[in-house]
PDB file of N, CA and C in Angstrom:
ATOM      1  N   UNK A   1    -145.056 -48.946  67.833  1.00  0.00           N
ATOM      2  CA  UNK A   1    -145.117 -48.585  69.226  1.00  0.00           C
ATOM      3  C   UNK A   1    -143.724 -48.170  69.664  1.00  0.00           C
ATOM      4  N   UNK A   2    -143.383 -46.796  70.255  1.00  0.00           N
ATOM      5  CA  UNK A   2    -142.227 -46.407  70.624  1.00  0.00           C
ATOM      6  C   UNK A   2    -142.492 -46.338  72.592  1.00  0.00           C
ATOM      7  N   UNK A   3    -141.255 -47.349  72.597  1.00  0.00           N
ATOM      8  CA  UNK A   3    -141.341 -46.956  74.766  1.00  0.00           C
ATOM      9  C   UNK A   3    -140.364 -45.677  74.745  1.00  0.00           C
ATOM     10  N   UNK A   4    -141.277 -44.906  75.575  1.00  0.00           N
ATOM     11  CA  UNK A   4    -140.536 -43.961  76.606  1.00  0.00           C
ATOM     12  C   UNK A   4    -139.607 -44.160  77.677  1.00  0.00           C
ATOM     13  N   UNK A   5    -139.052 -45.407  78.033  1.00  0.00           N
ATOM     14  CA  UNK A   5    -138.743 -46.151  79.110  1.00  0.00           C
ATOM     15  C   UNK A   5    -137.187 -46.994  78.134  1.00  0.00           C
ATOM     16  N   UNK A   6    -136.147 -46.973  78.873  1.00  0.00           N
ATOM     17  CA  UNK A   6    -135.227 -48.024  78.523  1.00  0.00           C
ATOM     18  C   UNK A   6    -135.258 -49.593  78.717  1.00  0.00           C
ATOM     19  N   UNK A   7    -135.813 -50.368  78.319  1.00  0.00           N
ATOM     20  CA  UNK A   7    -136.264 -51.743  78.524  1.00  0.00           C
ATOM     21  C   UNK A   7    -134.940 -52.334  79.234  1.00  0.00           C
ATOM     22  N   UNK A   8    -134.992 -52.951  80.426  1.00  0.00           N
ATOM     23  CA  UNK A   8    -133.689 -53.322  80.763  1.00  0.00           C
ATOM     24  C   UNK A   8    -133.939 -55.135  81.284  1.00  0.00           C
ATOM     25  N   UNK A   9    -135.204 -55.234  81.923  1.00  0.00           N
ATOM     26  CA  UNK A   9    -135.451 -56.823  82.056  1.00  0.00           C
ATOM     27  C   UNK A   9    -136.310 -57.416  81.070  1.00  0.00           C
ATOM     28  N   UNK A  10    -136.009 -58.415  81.616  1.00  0.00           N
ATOM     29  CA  UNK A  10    -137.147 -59.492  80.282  1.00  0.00           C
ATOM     30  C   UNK A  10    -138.221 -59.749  80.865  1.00  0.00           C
ATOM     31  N   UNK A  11    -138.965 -59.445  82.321  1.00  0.00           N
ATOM     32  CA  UNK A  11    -140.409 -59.538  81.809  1.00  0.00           C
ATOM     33  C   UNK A  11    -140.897 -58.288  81.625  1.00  0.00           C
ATOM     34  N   UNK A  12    -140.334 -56.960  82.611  1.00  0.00           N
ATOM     35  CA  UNK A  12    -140.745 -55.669  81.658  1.00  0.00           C
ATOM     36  C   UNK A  12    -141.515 -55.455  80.334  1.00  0.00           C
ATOM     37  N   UNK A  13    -140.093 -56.539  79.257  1.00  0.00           N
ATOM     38  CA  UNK A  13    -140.347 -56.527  77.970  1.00  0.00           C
ATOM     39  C   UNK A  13    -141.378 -57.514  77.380  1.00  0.00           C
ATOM     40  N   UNK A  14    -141.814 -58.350  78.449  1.00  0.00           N
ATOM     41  CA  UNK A  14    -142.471 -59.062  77.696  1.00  0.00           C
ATOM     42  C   UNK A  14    -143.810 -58.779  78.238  1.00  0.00           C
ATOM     43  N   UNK A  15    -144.345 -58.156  79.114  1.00  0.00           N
ATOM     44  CA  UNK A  15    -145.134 -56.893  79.496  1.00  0.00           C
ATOM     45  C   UNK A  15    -145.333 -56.077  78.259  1.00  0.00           C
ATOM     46  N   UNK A  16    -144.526 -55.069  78.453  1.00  0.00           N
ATOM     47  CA  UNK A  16    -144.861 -53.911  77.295  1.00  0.00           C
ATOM     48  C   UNK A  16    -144.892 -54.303  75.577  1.00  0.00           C
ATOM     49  N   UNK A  17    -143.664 -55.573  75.251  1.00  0.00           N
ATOM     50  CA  UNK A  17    -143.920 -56.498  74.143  1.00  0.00           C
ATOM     51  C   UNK A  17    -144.790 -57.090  73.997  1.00  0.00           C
ATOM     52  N   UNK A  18    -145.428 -57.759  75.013  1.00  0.00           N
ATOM     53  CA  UNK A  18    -146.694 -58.510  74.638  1.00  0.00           C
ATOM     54  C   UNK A  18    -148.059 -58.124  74.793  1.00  0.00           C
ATOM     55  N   UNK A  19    -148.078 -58.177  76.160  1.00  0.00           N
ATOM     56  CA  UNK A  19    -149.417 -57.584  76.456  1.00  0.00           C
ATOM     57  C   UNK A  19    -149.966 -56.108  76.404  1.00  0.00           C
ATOM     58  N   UNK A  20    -148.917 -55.292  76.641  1.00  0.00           N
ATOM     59  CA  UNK A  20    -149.518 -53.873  75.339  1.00  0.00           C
ATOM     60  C   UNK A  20    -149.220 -53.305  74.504  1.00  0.00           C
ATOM     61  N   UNK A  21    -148.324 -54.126  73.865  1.00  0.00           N
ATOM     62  CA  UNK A  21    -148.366 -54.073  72.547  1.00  0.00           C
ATOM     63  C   UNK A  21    -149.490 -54.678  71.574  1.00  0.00           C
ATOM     64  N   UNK A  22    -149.239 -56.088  72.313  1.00  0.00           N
ATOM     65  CA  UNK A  22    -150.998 -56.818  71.636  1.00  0.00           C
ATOM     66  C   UNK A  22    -152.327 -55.928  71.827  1.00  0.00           C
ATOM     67  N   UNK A  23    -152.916 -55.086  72.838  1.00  0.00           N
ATOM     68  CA  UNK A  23    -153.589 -54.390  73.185  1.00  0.00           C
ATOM     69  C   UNK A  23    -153.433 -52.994  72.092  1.00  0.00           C
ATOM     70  N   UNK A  24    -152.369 -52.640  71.756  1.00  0.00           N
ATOM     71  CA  UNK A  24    -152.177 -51.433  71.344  1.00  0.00           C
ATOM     72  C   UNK A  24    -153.012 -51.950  69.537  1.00  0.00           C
ATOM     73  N   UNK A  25    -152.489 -52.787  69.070  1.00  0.00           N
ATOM     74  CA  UNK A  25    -152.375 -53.113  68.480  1.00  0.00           C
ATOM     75  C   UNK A  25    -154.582 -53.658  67.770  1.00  0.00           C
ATOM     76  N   UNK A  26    -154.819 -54.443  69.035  1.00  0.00           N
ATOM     77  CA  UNK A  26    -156.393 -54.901  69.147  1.00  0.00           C
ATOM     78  C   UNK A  26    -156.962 -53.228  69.048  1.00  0.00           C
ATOM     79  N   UNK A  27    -156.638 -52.398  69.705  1.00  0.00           N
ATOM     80  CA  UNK A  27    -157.054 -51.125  69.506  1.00  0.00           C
ATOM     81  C   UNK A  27    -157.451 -50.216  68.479  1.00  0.00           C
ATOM     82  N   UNK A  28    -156.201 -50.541  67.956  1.00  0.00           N
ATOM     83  CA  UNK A  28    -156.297 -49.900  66.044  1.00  0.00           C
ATOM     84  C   UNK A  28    -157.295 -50.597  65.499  1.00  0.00           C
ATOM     85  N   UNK A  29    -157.285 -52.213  65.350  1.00  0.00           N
ATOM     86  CA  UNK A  29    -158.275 -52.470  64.654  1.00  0.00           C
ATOM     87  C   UNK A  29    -159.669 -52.529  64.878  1.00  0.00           C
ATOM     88  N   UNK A  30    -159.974 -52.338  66.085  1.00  0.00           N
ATOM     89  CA  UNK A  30    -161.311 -51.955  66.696  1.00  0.00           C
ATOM     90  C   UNK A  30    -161.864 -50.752  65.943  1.00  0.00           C
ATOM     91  N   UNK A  31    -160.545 -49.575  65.794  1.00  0.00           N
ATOM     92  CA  UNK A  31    -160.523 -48.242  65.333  1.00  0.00           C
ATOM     93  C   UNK A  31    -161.185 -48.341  64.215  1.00  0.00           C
ATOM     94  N   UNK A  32    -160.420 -49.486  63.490  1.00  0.00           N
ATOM     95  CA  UNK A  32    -161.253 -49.615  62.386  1.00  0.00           C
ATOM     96  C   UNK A  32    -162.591 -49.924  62.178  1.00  0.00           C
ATOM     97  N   UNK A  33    -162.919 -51.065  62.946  1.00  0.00           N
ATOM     98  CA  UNK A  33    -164.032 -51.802  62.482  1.00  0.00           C
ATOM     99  C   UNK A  33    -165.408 -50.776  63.476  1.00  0.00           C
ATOM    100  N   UNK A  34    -164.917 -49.723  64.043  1.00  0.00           N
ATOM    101  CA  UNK A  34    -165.707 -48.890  64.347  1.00  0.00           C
ATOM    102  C   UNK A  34    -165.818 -47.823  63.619  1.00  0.00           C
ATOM    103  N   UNK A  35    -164.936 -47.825  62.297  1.00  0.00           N
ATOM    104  CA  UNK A  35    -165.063 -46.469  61.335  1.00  0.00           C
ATOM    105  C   UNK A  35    -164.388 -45.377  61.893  1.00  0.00           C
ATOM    106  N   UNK A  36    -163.626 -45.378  63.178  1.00  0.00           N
ATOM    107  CA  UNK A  36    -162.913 -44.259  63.457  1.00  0.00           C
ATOM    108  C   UNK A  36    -161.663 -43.466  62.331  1.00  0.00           C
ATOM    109  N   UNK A  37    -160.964 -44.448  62.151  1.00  0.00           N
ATOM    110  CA  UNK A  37    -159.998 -45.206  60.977  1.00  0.00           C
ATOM    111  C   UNK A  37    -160.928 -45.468  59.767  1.00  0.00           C
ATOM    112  N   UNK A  38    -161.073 -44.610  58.528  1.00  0.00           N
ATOM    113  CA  UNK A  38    -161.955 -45.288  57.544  1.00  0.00           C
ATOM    114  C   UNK A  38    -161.188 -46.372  56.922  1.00  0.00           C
ATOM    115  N   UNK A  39    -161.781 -47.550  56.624  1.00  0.00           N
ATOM    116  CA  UNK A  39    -161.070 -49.065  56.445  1.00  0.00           C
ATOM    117  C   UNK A  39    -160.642 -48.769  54.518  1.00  0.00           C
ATOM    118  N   UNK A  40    -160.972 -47.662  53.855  1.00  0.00           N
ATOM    119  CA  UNK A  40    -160.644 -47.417  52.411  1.00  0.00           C
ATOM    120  C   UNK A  40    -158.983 -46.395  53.018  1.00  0.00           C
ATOM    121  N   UNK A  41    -158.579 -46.533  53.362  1.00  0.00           N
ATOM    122  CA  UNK A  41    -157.277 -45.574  54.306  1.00  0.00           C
ATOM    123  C   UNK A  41    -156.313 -46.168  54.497  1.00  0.00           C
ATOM    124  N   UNK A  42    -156.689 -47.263  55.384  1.00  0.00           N
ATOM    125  CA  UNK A  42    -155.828 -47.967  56.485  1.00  0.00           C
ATOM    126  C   UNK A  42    -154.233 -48.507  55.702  1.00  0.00           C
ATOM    127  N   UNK A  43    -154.364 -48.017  54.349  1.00  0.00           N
ATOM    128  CA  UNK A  43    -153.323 -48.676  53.862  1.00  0.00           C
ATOM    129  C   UNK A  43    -152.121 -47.493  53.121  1.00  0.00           C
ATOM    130  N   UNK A  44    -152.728 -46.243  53.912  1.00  0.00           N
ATOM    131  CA  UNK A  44    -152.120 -45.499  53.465  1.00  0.00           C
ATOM    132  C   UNK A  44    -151.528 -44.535  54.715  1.00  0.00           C
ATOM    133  N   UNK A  45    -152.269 -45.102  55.910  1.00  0.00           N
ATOM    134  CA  UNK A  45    -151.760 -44.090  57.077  1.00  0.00           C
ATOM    135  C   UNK A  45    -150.739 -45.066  58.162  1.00  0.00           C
ATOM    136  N   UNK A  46    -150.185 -44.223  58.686  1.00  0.00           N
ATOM    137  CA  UNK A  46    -149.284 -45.166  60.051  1.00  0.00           C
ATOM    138  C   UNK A  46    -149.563 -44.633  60.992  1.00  0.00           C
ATOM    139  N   UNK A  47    -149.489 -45.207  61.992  1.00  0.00           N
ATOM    140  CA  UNK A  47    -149.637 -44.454  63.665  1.00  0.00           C
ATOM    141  C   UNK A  47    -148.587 -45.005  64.687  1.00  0.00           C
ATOM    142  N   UNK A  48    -148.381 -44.394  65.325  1.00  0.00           N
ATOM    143  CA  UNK A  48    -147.216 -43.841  66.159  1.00  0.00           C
ATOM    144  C   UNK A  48    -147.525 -43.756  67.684  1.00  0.00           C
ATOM    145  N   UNK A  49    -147.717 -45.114  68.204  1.00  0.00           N
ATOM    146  CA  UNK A  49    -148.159 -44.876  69.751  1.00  0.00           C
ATOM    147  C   UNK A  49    -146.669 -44.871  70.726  1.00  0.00           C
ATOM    148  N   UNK A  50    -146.914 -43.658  71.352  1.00  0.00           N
ATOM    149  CA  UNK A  50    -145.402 -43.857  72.334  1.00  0.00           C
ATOM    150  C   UNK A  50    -146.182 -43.892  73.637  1.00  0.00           C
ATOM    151  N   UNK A  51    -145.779 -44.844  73.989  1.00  0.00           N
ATOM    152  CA  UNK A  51    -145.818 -45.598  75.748  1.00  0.00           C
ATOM    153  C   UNK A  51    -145.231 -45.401  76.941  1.00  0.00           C
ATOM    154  N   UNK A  52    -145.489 -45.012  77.716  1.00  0.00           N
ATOM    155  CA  UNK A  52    -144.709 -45.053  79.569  1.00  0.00           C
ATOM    156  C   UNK A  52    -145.324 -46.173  79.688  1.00  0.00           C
ATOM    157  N   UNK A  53    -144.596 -47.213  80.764  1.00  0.00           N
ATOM    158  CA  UNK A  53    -145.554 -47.834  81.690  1.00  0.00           C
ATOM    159  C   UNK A  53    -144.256 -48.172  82.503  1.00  0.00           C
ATOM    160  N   UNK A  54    -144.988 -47.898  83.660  1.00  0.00           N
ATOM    161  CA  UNK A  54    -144.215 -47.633  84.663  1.00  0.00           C
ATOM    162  C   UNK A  54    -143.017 -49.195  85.001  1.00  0.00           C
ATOM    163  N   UNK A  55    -142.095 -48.574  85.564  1.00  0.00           N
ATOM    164  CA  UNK A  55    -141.255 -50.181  85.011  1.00  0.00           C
ATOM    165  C   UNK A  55    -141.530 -50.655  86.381  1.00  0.00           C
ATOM    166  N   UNK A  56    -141.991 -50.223  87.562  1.00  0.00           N
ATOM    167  CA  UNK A  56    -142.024 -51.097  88.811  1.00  0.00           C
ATOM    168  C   UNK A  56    -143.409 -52.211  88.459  1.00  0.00           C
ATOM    169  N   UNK A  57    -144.057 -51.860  86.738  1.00  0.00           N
ATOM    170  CA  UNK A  57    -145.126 -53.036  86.679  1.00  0.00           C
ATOM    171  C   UNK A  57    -144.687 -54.673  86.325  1.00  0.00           C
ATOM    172  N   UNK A  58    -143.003 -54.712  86.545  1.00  0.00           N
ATOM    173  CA  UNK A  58    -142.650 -55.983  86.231  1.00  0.00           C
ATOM    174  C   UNK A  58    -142.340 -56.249  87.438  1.00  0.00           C
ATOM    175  N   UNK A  59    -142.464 -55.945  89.180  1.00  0.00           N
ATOM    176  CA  UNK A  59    -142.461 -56.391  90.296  1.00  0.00           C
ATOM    177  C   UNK A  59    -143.580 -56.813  90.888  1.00  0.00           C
ATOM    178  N   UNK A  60    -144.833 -56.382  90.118  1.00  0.00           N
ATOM    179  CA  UNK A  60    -145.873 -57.026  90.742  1.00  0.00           C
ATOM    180  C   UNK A  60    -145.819 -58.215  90.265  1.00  0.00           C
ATOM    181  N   UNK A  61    -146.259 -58.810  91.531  1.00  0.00           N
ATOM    182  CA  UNK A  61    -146.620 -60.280  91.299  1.00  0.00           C
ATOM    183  C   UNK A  61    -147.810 -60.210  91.745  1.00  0.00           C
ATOM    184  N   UNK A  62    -149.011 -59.982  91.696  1.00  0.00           N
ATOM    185  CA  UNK A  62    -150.280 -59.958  90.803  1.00  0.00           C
ATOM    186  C   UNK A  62    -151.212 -59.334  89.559  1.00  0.00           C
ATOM    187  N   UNK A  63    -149.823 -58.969  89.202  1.00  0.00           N
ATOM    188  CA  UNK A  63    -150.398 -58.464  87.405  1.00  0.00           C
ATOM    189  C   UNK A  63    -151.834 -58.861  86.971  1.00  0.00           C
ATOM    190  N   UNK A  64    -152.579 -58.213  86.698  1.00  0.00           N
ATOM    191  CA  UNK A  64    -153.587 -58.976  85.935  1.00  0.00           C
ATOM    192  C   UNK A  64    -153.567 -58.310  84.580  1.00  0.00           C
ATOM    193  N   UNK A  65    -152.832 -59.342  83.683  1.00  0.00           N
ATOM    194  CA  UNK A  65    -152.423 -59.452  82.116  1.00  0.00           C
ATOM    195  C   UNK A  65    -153.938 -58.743  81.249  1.00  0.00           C
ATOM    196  N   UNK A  66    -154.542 -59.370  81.698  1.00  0.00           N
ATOM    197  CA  UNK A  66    -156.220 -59.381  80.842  1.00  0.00           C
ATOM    198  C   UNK A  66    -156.883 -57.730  80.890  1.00  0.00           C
ATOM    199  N   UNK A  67    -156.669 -57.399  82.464  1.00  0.00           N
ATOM    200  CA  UNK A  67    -156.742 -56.195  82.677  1.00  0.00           C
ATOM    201  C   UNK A  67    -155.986 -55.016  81.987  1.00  0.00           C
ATOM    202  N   UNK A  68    -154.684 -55.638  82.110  1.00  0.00           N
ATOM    203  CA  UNK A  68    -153.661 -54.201  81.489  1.00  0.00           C
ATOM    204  C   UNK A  68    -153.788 -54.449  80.298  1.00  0.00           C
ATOM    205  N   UNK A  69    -154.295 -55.629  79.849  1.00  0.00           N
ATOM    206  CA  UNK A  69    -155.041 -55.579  78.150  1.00  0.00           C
ATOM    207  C   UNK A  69    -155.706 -54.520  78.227  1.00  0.00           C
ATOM    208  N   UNK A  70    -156.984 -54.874  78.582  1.00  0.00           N
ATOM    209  CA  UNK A  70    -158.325 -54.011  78.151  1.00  0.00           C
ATOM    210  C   UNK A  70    -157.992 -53.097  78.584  1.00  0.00           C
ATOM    211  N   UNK A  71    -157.151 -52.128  79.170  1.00  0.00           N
ATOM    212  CA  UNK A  71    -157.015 -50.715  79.656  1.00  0.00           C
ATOM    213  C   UNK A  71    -156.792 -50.287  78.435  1.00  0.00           C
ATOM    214  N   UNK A  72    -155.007 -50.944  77.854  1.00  0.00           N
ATOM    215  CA  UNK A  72    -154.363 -49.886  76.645  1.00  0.00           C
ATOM    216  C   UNK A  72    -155.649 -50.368  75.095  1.00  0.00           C
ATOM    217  N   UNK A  73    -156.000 -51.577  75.290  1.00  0.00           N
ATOM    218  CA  UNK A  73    -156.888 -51.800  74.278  1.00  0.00           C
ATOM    219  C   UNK A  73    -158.007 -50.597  73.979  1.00  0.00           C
ATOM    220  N   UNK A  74    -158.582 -50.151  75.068  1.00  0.00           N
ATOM    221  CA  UNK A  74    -159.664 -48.657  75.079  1.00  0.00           C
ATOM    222  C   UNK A  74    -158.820 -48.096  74.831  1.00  0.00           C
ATOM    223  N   UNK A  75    -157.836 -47.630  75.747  1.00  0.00           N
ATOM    224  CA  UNK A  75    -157.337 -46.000  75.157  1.00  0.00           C
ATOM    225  C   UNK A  75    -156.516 -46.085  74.186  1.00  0.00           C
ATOM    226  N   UNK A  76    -156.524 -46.838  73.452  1.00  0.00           N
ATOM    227  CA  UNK A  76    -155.744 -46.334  72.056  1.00  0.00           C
ATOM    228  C   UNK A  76    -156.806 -46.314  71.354  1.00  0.00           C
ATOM    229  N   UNK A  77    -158.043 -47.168  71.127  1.00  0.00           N
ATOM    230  CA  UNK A  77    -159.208 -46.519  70.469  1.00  0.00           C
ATOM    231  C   UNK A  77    -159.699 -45.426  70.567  1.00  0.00           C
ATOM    232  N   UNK A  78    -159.977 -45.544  72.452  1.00  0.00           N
ATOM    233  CA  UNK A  78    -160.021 -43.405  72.523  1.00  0.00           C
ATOM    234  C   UNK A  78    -159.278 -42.839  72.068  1.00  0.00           C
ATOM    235  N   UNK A  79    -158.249 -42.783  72.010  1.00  0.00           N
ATOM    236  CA  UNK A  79    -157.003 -41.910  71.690  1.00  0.00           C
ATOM    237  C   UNK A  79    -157.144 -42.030  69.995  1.00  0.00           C
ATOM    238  N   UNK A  80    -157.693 -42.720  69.079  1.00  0.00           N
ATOM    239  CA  UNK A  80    -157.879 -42.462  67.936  1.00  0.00           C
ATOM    240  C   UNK A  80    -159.093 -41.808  67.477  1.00  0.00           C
ATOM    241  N   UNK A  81    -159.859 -42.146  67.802  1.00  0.00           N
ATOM    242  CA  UNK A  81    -161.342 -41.501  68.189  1.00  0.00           C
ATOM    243  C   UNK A  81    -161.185 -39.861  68.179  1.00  0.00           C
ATOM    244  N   UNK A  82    -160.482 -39.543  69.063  1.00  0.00           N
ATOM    245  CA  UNK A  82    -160.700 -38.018  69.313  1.00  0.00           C
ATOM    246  C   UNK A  82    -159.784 -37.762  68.450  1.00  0.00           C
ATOM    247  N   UNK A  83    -158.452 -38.500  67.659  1.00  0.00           N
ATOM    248  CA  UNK A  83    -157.581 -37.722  67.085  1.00  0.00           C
ATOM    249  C   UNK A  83    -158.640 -37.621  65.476  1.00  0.00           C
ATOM    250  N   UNK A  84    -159.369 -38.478  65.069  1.00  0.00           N
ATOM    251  CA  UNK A  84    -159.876 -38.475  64.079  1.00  0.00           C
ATOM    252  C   UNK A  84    -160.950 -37.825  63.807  1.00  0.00           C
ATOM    253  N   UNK A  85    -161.284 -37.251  65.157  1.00  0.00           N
ATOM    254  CA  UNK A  85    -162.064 -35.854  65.161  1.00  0.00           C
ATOM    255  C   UNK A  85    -161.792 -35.010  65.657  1.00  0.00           C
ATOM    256  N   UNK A  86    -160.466 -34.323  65.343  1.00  0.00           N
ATOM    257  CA  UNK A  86    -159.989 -33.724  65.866  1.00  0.00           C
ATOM    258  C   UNK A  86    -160.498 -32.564  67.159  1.00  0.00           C
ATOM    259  N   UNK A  87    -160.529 -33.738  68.083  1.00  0.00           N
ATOM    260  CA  UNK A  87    -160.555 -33.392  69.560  1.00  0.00           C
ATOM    261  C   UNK A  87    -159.316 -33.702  70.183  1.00  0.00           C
ATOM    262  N   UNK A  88    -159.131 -32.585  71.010  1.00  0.00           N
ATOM    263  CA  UNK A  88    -159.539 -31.787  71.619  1.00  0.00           C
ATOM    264  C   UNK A  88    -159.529 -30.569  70.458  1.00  0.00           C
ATOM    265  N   UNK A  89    -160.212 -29.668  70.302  1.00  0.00           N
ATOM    266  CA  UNK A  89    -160.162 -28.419  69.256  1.00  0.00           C
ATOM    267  C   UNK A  89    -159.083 -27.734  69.216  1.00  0.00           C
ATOM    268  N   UNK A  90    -158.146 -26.878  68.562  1.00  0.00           N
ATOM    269  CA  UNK A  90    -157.158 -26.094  68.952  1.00  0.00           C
ATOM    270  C   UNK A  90    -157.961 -25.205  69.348  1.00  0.00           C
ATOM    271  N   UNK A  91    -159.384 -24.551  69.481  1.00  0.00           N
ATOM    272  CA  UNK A  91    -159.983 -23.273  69.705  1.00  0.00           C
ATOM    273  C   UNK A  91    -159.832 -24.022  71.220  1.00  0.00           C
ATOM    274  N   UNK A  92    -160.290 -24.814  72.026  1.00  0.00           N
ATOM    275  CA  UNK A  92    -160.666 -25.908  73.148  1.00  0.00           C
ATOM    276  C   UNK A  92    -159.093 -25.388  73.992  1.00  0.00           C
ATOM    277  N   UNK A  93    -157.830 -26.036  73.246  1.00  0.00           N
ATOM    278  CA  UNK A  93    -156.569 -25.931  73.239  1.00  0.00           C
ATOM    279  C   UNK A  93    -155.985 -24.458  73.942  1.00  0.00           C
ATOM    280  N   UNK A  94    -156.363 -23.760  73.404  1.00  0.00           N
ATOM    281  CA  UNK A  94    -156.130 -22.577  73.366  1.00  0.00           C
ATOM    282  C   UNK A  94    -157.011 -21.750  74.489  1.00  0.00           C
ATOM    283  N   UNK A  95    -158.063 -22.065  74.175  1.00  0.00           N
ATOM    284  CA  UNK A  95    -158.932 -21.351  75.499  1.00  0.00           C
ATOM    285  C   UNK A  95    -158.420 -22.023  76.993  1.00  0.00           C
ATOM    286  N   UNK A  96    -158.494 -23.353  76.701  1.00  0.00           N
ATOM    287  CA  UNK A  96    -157.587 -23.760  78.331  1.00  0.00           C
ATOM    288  C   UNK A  96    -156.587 -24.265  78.465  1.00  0.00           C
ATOM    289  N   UNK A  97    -155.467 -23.697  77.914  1.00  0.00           N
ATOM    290  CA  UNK A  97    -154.000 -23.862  78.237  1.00  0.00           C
ATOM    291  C   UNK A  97    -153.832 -23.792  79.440  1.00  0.00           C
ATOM    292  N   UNK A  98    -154.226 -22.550  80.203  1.00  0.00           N
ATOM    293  CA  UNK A  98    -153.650 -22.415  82.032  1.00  0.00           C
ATOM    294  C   UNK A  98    -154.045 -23.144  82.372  1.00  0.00           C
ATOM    295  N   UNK A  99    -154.990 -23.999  82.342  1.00  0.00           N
ATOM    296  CA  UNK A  99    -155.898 -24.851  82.757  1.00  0.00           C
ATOM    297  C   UNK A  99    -155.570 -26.022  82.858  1.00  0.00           C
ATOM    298  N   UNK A 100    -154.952 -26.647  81.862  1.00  0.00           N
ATOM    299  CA  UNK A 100    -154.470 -27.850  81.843  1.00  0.00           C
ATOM    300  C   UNK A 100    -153.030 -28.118  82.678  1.00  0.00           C
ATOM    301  N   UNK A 101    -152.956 -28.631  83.733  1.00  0.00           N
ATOM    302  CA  UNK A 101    -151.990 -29.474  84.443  1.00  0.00           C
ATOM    303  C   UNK A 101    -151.468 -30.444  84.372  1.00  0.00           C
ATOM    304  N   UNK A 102    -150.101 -30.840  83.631  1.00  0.00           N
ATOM    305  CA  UNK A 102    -149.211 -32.249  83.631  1.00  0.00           C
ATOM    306  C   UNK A 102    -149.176 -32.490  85.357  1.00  0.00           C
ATOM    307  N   UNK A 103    -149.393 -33.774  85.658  1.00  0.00           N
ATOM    308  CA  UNK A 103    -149.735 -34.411  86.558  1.00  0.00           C
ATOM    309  C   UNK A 103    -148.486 -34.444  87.260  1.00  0.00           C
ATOM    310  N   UNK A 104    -147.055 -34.897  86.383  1.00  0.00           N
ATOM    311  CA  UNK A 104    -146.129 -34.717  86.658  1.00  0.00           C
ATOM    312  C   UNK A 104    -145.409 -33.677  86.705  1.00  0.00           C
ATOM    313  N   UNK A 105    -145.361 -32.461  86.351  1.00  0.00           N
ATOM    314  CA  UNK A 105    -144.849 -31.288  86.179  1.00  0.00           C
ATOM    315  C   UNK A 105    -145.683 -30.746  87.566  1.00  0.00           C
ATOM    316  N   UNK A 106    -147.112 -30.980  88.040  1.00  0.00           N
ATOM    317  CA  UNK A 106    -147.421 -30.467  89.363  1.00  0.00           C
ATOM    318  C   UNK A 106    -146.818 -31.561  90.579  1.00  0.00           C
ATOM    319  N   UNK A 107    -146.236 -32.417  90.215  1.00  0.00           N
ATOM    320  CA  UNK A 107    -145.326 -33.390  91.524  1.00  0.00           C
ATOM    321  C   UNK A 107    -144.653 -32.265  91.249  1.00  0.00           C
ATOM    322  N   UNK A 108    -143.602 -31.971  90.388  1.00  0.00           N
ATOM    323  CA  UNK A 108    -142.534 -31.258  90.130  1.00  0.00           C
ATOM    324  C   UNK A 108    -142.674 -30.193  90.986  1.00  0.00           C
ATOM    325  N   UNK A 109    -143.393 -29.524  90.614  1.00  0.00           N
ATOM    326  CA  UNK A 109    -143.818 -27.738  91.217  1.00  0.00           C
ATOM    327  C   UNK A 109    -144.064 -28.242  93.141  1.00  0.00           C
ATOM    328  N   UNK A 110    -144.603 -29.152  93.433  1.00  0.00           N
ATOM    329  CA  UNK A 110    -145.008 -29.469  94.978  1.00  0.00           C
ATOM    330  C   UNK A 110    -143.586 -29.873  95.358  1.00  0.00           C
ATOM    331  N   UNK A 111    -142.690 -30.287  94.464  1.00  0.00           N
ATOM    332  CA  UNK A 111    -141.477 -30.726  95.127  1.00  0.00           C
ATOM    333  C   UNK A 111    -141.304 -32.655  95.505  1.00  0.00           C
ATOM    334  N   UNK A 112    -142.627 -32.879  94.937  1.00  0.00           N
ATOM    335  CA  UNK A 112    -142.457 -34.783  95.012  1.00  0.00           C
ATOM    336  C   UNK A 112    -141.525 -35.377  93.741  1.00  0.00           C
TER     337      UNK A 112
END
């Protein structure tokens, strides 16, 4: 797991260290035991999840741990899922490039 983010406090880290990393982690092997990941493989491939999470999530003080589990826990299964079938298509890719909008790059363009 690579952060996008400079880790600078300790519960930040023990946020993104623990609880989605553990999640990232429950994910893959779900991957597996759902055949996304064929389990005759698993000992020959690596994966490479790089992470944002936003660092104002170590000021809440009502985190719900269990929750921001099961979020990254799905989408890293989704996120293997489609890579192992390779979805989105490059034909898919290619037909809607204009189409596709970084969420942040349109703050950018509005000026937020």
């Amino acid at each position: 797991m690579v952060s996008k983010v400079t880790v600078k406090d300790d519960r930040y880290t023990n946020i993104l260290m623990g609880t989605v990393q553990g999640a990232i982690a429950n994910g893959v092997l779900d991957s597996v035991r759902e055949g996304y990941i064929p389990k005759d493989i698993v000992n020959e491939v690596g994966i490479i999840v790089s992470v944002w999470l936003n660092p104002s999530v170590s000021d809440d003080k009502n985190l719900d741990h269990q929750i921001l589990f099961d979020i990254h826990r799905k989408a890293t299964t989704n996120a293997i899922q489609k890579a192992m079938n390779d979805e989105p298509s490059i034909d898919w890719l290619l037909e809607n490039q204009d189409k596709i909008i970084h969420k942040y790059f349109e703050k950018a363009l509005k000026g937020e």
